[in-house]
N, C-alpha and C. Protein backbone atom coordinates (compact mmCIF):
# COMPACT_ATOMS: atom_id res chain seq x y z
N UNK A 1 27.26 -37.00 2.86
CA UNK A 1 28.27 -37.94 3.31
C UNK A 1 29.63 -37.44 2.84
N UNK A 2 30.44 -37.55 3.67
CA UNK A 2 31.72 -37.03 3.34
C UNK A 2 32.64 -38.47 2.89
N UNK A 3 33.70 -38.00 2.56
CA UNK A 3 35.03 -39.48 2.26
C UNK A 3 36.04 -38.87 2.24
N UNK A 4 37.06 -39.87 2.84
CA UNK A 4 38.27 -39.58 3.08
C UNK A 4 39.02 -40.73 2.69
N UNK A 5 40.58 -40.28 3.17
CA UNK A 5 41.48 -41.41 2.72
C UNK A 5 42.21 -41.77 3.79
N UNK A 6 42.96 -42.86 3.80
CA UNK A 6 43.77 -43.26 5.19
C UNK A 6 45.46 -43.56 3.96
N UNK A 7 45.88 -42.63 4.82
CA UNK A 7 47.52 -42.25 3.79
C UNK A 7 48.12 -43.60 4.79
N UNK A 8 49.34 -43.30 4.06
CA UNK A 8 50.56 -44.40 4.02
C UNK A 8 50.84 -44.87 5.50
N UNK A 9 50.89 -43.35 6.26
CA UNK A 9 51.16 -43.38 7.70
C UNK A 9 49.70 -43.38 8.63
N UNK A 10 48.85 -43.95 7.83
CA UNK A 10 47.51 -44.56 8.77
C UNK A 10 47.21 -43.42 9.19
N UNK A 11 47.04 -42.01 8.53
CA UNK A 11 46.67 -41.03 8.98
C UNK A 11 45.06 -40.46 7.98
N UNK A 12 44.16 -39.80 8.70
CA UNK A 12 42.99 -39.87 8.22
C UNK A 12 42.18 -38.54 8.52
N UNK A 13 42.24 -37.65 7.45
CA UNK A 13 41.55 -36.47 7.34
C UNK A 13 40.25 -36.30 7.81
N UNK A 14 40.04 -35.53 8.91
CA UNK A 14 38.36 -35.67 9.33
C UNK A 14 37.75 -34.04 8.34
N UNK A 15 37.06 -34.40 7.82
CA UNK A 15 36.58 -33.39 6.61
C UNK A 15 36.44 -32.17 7.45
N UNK A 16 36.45 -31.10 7.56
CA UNK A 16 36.33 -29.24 8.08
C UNK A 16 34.69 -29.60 8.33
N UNK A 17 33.80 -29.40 7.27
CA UNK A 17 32.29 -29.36 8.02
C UNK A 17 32.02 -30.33 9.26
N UNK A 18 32.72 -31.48 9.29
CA UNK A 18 32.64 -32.59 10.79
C UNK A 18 33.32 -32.20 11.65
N UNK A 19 34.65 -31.86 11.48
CA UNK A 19 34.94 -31.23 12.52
C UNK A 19 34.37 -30.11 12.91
N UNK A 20 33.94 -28.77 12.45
CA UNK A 20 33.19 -27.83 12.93
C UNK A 20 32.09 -27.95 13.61
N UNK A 21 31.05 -29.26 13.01
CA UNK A 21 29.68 -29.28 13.68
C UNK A 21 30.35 -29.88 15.33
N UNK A 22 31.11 -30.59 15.34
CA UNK A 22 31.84 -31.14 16.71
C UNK A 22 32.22 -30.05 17.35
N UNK A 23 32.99 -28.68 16.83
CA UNK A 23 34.03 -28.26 17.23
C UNK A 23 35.26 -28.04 17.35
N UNK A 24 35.95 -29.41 17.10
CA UNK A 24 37.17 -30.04 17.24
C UNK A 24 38.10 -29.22 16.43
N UNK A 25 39.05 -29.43 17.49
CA UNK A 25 39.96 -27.92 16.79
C UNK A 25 41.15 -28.26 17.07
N UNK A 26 42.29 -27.88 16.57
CA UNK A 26 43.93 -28.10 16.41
C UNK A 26 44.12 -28.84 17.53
N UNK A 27 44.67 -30.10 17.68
CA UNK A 27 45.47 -30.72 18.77
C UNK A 27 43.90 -31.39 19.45
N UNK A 28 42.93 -31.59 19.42
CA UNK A 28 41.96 -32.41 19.81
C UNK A 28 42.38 -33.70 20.29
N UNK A 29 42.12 -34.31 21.13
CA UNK A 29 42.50 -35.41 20.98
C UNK A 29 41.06 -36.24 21.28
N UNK A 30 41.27 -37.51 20.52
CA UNK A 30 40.12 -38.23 20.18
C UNK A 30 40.42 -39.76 20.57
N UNK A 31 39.69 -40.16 21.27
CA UNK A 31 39.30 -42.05 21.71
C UNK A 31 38.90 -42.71 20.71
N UNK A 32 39.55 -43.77 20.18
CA UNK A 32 39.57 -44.39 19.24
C UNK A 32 38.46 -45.68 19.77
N UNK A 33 37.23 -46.29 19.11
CA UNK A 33 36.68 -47.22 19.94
C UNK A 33 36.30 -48.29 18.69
N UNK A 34 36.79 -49.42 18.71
CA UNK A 34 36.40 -50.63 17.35
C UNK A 34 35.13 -50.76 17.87
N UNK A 35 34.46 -50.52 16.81
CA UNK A 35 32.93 -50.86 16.96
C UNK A 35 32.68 -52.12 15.85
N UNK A 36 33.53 -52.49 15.46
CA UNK A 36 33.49 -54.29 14.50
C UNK A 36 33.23 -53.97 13.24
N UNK A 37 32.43 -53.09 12.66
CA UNK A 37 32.25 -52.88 11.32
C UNK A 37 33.26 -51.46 11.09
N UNK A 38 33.46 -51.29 12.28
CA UNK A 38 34.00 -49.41 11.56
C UNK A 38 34.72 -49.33 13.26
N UNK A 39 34.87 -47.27 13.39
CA UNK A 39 35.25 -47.07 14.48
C UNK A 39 34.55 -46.05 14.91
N UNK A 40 34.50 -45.70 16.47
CA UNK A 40 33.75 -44.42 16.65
C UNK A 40 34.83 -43.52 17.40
N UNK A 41 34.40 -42.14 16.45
CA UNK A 41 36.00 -40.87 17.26
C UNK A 41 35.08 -40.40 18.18
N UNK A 42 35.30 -40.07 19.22
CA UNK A 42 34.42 -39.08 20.56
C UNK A 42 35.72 -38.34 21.02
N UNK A 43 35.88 -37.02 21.34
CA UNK A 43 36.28 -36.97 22.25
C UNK A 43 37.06 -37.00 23.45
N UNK A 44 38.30 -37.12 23.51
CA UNK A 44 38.50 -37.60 25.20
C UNK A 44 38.22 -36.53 26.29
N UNK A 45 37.93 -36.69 27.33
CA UNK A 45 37.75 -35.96 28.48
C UNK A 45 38.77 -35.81 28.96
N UNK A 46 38.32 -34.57 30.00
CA UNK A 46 39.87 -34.24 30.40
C UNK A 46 39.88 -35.31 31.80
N UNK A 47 39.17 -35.79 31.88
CA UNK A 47 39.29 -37.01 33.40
C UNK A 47 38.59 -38.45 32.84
N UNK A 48 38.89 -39.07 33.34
CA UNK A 48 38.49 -40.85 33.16
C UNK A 48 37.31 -41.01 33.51
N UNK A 49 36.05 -41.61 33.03
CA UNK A 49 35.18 -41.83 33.19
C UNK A 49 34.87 -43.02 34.62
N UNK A 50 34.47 -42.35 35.78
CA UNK A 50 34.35 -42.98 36.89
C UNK A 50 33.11 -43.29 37.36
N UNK A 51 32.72 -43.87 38.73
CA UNK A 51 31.20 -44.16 39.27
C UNK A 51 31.66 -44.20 40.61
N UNK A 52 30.38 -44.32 41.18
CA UNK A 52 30.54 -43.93 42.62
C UNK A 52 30.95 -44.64 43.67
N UNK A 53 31.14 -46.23 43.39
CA UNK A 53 32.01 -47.05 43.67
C UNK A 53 33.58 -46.42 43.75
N UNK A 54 33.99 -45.96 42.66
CA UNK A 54 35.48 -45.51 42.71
C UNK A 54 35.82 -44.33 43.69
N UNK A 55 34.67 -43.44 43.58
CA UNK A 55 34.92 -42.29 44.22
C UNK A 55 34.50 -42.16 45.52
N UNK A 56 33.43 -42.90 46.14
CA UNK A 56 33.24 -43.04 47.27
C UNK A 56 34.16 -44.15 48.46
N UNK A 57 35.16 -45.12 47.25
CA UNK A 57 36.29 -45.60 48.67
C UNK A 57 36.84 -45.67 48.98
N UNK A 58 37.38 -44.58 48.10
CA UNK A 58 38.67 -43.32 48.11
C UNK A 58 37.88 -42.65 49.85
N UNK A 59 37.09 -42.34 50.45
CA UNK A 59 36.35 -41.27 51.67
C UNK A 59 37.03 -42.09 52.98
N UNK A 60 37.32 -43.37 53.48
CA UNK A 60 37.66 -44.19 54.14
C UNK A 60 37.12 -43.94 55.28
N UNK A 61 35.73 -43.60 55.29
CA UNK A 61 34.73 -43.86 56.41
C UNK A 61 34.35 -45.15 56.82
N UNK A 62 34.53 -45.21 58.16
CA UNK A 62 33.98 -46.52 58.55
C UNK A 62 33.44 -46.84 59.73
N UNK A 63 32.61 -45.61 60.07
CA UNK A 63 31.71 -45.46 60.82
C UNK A 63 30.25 -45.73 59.95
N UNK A 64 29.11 -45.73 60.87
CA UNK A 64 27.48 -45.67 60.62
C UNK A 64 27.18 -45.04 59.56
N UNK A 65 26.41 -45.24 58.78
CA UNK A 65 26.25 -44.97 57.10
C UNK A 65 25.18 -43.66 57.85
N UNK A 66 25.49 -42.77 57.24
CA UNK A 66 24.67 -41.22 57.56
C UNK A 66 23.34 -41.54 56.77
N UNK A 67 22.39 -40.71 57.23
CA UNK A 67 20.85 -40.65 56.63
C UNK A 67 21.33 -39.35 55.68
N UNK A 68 20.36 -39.43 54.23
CA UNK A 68 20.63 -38.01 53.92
C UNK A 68 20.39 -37.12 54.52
N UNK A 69 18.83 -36.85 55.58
CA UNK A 69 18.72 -36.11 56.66
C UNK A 69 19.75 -35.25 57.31
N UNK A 70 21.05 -36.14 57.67
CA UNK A 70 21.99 -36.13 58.59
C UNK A 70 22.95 -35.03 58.19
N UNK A 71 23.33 -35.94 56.65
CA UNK A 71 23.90 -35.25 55.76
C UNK A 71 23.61 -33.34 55.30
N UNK A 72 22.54 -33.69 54.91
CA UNK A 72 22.02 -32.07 54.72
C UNK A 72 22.06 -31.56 56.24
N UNK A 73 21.65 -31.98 57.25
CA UNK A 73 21.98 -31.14 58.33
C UNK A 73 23.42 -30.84 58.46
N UNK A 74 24.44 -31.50 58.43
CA UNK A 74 25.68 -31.14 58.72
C UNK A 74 25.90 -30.57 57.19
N UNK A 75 25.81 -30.39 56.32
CA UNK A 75 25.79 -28.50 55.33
C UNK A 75 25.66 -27.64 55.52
N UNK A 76 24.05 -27.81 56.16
CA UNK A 76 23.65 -26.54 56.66
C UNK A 76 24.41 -26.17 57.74
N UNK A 77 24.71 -26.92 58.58
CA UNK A 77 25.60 -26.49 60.03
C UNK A 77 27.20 -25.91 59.69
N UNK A 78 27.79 -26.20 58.71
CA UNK A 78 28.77 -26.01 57.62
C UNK A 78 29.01 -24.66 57.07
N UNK A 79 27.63 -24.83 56.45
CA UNK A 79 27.32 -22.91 55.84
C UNK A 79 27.00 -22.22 56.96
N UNK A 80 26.26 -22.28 57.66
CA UNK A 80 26.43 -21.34 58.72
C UNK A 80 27.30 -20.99 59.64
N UNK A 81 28.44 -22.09 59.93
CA UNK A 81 29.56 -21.38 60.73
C UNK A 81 30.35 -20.52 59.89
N UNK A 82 30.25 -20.48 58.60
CA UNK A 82 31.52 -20.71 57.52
C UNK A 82 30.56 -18.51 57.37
N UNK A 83 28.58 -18.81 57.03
CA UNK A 83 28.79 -17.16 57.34
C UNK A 83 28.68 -16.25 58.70
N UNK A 84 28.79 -17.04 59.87
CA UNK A 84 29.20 -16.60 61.19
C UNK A 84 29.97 -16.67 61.67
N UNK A 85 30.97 -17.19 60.99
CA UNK A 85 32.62 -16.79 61.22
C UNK A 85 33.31 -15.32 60.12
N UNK A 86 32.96 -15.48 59.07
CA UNK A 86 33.14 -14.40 58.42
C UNK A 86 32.52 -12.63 58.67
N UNK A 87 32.02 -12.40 59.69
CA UNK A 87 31.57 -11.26 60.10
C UNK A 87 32.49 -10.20 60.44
């Protein structure tokens, strides 16, 4: 178990062996999350954590819902013009 201190300016040393097993390296930046007894550091990503709600109604289709069938056929029809145009 490691310990640390929280200085004057609410600043708080993450010990070298924790940061290493993480990785975390100069300029990291980390998500602060109150977990009620304490806090948890993770991480931030370089993008916002989304679902497929968000990202699918952003597409503004509003035609007939495709079969996956459909779908994989128009890929394949996709990749193949894409290497019978390149010849």
């Amino acid at each position: 178990m490691e310990i640390t201190k929280l200085s004057s300016k609410g600043q708080v040393i993450i010990p070298k062996p924790v940061r290493t097993a993480h990785d975390w390296k100069i300029g990291q930046e980390l998500v602060v999350i109150d977990m009620g007894d304490g806090i948890l550091l993770r991480p931030r990503t370089p993008f916002e954590t989304t679902n497929i709600g968000d990202v699918a109604s952003c597409l503004k289709y509003s035609g007939k819902a495709k079969s996956l069938d459909e779908m994989e056929d128009a890929i394949r029809e996709g990749i193949s013009e894409k290497h019978d145009g390149s010849d």
